[in-house]
Protein backbone atom coordinates (compact mmCIF):
# COMPACT_ATOMS: atom_id res chain seq x y z
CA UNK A 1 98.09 97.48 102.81
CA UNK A 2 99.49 93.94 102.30
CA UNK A 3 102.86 95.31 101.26
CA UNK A 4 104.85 92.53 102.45
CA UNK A 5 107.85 90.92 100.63
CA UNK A 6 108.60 86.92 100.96
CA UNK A 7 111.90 87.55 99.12
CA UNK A 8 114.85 90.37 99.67
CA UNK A 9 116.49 92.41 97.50
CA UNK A 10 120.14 92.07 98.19
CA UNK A 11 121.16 96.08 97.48
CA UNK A 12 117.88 96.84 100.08
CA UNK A 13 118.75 94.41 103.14
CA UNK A 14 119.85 97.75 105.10
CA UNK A 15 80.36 108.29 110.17
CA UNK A 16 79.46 105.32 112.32
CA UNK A 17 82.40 102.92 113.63
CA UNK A 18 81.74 99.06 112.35
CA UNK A 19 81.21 96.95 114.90
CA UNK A 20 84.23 95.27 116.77
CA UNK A 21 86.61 97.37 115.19
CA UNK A 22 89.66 98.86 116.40
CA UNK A 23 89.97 102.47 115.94
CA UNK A 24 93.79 103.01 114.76
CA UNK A 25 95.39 106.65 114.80
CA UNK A 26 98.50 107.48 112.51
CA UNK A 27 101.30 109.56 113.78
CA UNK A 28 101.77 111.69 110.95
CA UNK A 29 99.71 115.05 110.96
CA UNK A 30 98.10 115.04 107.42
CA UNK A 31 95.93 112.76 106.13
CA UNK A 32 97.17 110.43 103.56
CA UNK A 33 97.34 111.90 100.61
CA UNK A 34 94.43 111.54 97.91
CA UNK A 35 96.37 109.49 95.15
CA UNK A 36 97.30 106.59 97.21
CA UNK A 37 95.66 103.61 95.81
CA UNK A 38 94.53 101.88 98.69
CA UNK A 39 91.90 104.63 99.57
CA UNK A 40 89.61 103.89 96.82
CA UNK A 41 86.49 102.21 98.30
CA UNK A 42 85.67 98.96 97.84
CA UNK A 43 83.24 97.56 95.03
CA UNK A 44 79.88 98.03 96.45
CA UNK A 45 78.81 94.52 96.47
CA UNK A 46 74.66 95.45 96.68
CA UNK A 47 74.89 97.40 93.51
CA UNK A 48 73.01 95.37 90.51
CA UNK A 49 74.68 96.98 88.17
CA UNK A 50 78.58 95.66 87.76
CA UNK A 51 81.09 98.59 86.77
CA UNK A 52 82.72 98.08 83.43
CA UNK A 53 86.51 97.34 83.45
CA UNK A 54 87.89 100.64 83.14
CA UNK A 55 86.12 101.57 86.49
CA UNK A 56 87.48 99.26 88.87
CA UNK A 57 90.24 100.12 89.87
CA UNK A 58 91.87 98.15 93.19
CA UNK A 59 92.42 100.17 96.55
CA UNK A 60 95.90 98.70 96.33
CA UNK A 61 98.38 97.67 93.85
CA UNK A 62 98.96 94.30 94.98
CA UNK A 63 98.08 92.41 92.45
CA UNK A 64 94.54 90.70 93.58
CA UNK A 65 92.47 87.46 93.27
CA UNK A 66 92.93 83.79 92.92
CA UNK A 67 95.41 82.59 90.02
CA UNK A 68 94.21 79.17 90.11
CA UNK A 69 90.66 79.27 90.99
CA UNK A 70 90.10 78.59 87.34
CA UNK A 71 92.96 75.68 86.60
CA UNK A 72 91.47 72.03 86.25
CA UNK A 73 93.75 68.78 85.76
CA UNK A 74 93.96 67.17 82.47
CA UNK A 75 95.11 63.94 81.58
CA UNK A 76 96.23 65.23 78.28
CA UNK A 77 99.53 66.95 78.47
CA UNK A 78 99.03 69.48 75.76
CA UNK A 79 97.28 72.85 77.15
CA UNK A 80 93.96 73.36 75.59
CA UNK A 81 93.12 75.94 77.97
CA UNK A 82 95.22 78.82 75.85
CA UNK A 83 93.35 77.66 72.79
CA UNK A 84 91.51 80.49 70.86
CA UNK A 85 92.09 82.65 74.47
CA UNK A 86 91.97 86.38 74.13
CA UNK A 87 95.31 87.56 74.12
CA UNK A 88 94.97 89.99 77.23
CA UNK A 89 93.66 87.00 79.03
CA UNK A 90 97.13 84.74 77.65
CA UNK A 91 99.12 88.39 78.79
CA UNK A 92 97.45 88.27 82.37
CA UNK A 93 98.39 84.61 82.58
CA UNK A 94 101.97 85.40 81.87
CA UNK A 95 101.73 87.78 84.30
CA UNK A 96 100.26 86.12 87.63
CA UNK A 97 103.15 82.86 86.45
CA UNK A 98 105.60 85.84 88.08
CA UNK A 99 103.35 86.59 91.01
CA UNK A 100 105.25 85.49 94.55
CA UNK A 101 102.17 83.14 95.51
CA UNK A 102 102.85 84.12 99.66
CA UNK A 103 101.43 87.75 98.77
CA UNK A 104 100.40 87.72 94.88
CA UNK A 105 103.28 90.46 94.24
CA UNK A 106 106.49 90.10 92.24
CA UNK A 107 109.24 88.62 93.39
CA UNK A 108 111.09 91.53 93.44
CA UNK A 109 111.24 95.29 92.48
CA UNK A 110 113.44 97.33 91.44
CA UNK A 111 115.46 99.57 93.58
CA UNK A 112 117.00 101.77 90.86
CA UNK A 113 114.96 105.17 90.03
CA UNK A 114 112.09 104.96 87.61
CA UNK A 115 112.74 106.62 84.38
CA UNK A 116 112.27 110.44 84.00
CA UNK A 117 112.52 110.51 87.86
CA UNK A 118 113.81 113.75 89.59
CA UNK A 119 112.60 113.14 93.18
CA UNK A 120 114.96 110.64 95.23
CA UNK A 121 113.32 108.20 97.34
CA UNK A 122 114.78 106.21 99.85
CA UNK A 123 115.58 102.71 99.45
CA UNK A 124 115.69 101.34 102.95
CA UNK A 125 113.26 98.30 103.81
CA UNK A 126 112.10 98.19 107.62
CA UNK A 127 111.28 95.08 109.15
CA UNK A 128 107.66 94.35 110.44
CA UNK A 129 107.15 92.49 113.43
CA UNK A 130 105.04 89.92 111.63
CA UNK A 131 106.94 86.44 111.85
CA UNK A 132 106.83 84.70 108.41
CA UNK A 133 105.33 81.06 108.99
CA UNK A 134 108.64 79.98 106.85
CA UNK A 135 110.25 80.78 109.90
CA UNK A 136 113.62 82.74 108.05
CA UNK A 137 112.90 85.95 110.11
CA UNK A 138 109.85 88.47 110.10
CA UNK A 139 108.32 90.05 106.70
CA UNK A 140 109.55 92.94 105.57
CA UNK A 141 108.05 96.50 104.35
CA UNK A 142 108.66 97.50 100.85
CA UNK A 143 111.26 100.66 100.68
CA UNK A 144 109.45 103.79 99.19
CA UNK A 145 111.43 103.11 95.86
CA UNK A 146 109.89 99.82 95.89
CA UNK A 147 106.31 101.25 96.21
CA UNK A 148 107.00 104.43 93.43
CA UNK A 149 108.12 101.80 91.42
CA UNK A 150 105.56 99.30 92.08
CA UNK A 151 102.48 102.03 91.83
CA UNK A 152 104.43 102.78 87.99
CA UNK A 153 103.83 99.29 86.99
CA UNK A 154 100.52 98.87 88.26
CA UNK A 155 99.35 101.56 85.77
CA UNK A 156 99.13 104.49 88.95
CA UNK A 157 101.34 107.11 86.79
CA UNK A 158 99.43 109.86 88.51
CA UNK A 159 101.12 109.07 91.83
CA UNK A 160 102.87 112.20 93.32
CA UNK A 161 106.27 111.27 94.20
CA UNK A 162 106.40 113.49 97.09
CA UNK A 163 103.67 111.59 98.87
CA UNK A 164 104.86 108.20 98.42
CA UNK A 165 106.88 108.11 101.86
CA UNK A 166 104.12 109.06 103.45
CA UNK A 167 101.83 106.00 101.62
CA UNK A 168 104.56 103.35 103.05
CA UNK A 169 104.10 104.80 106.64
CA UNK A 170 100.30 104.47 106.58
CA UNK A 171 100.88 101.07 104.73
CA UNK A 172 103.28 99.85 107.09
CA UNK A 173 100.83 101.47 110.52
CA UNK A 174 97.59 99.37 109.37
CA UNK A 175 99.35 96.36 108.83
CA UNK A 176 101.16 96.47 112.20
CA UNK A 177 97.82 97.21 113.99
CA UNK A 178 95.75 94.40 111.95
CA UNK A 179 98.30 92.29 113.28
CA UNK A 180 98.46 92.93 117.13
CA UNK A 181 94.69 92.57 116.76
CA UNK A 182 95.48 89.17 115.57
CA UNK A 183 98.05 88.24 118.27
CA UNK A 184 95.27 89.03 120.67
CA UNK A 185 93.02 86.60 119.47
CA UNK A 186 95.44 83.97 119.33
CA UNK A 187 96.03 84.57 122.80
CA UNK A 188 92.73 83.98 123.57
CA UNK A 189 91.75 81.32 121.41
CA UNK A 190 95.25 79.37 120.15
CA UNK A 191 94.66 76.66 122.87
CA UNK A 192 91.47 75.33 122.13
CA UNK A 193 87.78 76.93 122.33
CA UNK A 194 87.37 75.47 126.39
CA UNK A 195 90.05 77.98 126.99
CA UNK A 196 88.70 80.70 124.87
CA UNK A 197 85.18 80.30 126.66
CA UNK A 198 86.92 80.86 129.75
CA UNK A 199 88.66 84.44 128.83
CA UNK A 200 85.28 85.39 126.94
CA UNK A 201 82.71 84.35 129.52
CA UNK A 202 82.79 87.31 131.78
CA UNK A 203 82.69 89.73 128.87
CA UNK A 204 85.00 91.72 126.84
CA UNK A 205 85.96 94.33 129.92
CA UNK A 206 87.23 91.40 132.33
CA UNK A 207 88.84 89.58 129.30
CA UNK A 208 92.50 90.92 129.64
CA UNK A 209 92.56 89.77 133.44
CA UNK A 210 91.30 86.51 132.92
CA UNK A 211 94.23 86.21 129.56
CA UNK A 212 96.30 87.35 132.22
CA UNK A 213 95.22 85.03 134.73
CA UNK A 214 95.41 82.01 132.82
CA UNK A 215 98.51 82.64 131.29
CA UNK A 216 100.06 83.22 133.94
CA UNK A 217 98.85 79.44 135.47
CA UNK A 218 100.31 78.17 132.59
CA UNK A 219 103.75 79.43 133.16
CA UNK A 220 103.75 82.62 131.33
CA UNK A 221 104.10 80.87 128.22
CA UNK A 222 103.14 82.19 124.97
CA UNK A 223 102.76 80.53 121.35
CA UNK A 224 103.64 83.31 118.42
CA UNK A 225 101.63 82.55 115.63
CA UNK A 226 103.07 83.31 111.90
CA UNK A 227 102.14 84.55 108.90
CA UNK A 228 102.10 82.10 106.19
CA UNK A 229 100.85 84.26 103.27
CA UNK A 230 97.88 86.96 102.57
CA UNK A 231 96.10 87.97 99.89
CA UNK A 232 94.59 91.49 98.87
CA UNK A 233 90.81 91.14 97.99
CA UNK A 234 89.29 95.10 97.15
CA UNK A 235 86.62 93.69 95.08
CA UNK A 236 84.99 90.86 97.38
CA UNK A 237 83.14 92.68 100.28
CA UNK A 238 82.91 90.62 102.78
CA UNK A 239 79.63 89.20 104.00
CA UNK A 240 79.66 91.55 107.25
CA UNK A 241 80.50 94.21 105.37
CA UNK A 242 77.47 93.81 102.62
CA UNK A 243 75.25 93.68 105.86
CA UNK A 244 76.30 96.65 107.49
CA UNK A 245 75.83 98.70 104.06
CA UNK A 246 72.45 97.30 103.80
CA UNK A 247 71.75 98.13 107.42
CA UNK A 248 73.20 101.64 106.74
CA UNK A 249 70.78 102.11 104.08
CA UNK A 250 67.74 101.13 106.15
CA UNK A 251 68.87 102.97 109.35
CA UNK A 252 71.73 105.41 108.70
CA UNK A 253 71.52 106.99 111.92
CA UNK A 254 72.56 103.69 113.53
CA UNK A 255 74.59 102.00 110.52
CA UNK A 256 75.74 104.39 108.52
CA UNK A 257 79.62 104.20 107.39
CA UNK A 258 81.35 104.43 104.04
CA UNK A 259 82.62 101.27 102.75
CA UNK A 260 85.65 99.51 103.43
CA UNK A 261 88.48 100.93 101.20
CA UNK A 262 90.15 96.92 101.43
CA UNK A 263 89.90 93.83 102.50
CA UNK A 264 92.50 90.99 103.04
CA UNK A 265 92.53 87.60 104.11
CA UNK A 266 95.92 86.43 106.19
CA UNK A 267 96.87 83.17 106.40
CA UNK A 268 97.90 82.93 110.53
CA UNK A 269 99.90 79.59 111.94
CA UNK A 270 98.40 78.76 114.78
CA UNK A 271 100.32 75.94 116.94
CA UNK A 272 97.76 73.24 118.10
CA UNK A 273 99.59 70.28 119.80
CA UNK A 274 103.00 70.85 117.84
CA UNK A 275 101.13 70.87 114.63
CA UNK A 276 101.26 74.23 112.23
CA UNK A 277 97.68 74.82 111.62
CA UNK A 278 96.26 77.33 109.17
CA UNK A 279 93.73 79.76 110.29
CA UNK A 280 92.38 82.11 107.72
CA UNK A 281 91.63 85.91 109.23
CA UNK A 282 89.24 88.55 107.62
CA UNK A 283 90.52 92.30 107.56
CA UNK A 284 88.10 94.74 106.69
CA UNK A 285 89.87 98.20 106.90
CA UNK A 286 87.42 101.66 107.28
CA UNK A 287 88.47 105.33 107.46
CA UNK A 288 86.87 107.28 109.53
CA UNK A 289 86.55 111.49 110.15
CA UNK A 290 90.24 112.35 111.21
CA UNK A 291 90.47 114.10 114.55
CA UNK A 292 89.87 117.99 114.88
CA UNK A 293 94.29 118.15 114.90
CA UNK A 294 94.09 116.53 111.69
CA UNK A 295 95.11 113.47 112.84
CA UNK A 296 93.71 110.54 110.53
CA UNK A 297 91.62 107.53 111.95
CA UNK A 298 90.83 103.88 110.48
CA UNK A 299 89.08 101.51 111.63
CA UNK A 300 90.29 97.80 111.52
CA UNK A 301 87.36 95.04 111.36
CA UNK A 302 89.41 92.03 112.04
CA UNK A 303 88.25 88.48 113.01
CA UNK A 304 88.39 85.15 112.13
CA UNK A 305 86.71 83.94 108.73
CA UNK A 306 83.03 81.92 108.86
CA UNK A 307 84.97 78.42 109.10
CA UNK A 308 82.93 75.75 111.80
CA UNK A 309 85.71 76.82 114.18
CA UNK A 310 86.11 81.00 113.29
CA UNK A 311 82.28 81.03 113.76
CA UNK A 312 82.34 79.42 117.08
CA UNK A 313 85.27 81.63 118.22
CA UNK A 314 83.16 84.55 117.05
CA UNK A 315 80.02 83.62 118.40
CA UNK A 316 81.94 83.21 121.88
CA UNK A 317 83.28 86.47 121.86
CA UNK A 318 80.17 88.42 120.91
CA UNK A 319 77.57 86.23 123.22
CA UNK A 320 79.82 86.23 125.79
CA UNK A 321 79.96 89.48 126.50
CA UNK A 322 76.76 90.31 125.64
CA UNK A 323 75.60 87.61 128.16
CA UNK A 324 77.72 89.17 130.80
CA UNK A 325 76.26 92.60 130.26
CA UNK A 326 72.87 91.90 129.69
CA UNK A 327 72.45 89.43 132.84
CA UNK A 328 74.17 91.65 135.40
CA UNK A 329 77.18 90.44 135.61
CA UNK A 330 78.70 93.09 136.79
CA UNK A 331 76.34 93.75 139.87
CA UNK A 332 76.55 89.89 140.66
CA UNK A 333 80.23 89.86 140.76
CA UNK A 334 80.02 93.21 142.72
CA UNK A 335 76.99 91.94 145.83
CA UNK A 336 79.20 88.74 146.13
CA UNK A 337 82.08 90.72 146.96
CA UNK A 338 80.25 92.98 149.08
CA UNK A 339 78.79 89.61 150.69
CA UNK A 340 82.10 88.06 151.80
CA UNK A 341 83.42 91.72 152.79
């Protein structure tokens, strides 16, 4: 996933489900196809043991990680840090300097056919229906010549051409989903946490009435939140995910799933008062058995991260509709009606 582009290339401009997950079915028949990168499971964060560098190899070929995390300012203007540095570690540096820092890819890829290739691709981009937080239009989808060519200098050589179509349609699917799961909780919490209580209070079931409820009060007016940049993270389970491993281990009748095959973190605008502010989501993405027509199923795990204001949106959510189940809410709302009937 993550295969969105900040900049366009002129020639191309025409098995137990995790909890609160979405289940997402993809149109196409088969199941995608075994080589495609972004199917290799994520690092199992509870092993001791770490895997040696030829193992790990990333469910997608976005480049991943943090570029900077490891910069510090100097007053001195000459750069020690390359002093004496292994010279894969100088190559790798040289490498993320050409990294488009809104989604850690490069700034462009080539269109033209790789060499030795006797399998045309297409080169048309489609447009998502993500708006960039630029504001220059919506992000756009790689074309499959993009991704063949992308997969090539990423190292997957093995890729089978014939499959890579296929890979941008699943690609393209999960990323459209993660978002509209986004969108929804904007809607529900993008005006403040008072508001959010209010949609969340009688429980997840009633929720879309009460969105629809209040929204409509307010005029019917919606604020689109935007994408301002993502980043692919395979290799960093997330904390929920490490506890529903551990969980699956202990009771795997209840808890048992594989392990996310990615993770990302999106970078959402959220409007609050005419200010842009940044709201960093968590996208845990599961397969799951594919239906008996062959049809196959993920499951997207998609919530706010564990900031002061993501945990209280999350806690609302959950205890909310716990509350409104456990407590009877239903058969409360029900007798009063019956009452005044």
């Amino acid at each position: 996933m993550g295969w969105f582009w900040a900049d366009a290339t002129p020639a191309a401009q025409a098995a137990a489900q995790p909890a609160d997950s979405k289940r997402q079915h993809h149109p196409a028949a088969a199941s995608p196809p075994a080589s495609c990168p972004m199917h290799k499971r994520t690092i199992d964060a509870l092993t001791s043991v770490k895997p040696s560098a030829s193992a790990e190899a990333p469910s997608c070929p976005v480049p991943h990680g943090a570029p900077f995390a490891n910069s510090s300012p100097s007053s001195c203007p000459v750069p020690h840090s390359d002093r004496g540095a292994p010279s894969d570690q100088r190559q790798e540096q040289g490498l993320l300097s050409k990294l488009n820092p809104l989604n850690y890819m490069f700034h462009s890829i080539s269109q033209d056919p790789a060499p030795n290739q006797n399998y045309a691709l297409p080169t048309s981009r489609d447009p998502s229906s993500i708006p960039k937080g630029s504001g220059d239009g919506n992000w756009e989808y790689p074309s499959p010549q993009q991704m063949y060519n992308a997969l090539l200098r990423k190292g997957y050589t093995d890729t089978d051409i014939t499959a890579v179509e296929s890979m941008v349609a699943v690609h393209n699917f999960l990323n459209e989903g993660a978002w509209a799961e986004i969108v929804e909780w904007e809607r529900r919490f993008g005006k403040g946490l008072a508001r959010g209580w209010e949609v969340s209070k009688r429980g997840e079931e009633n929720a879309p009435l009460e969105l629809r409820r209040l929204e409509a009060q307010e005029g019917g007016r919606r604020e689109q939140p935007t994408l301002i940049r993502f980043q692919g993270r395979p290799k960093d389970m997330t904390p929920k995910a490490a506890i529903l491993q551990m969980l699956g281990r202990i009771y795997p009748e209840k808890f048992g799933t594989e392990p996310p095959f990615d993770r990302h973190d999106w970078y959402v605008g959220r409007n609050v008062n005419g200010q842009t502010k940044e709201v960093r989501y968590v996208i845990d993405y599961y397969s799951g058995p594919p239906e008996p027509t062959g049809e196959p199923v993920f499951f997207l795990d998609v919530r706010p991260a564990m900031t002061p204001t993501g945990a209280v949106e999350r806690l609302m959510r959950w205890g909310g509709d716990v509350w409104w189940r456990a407590s009877g809410g239903e058969v409360r709302e029900n007798n009063r009606k019956n009452g005044q009937s």
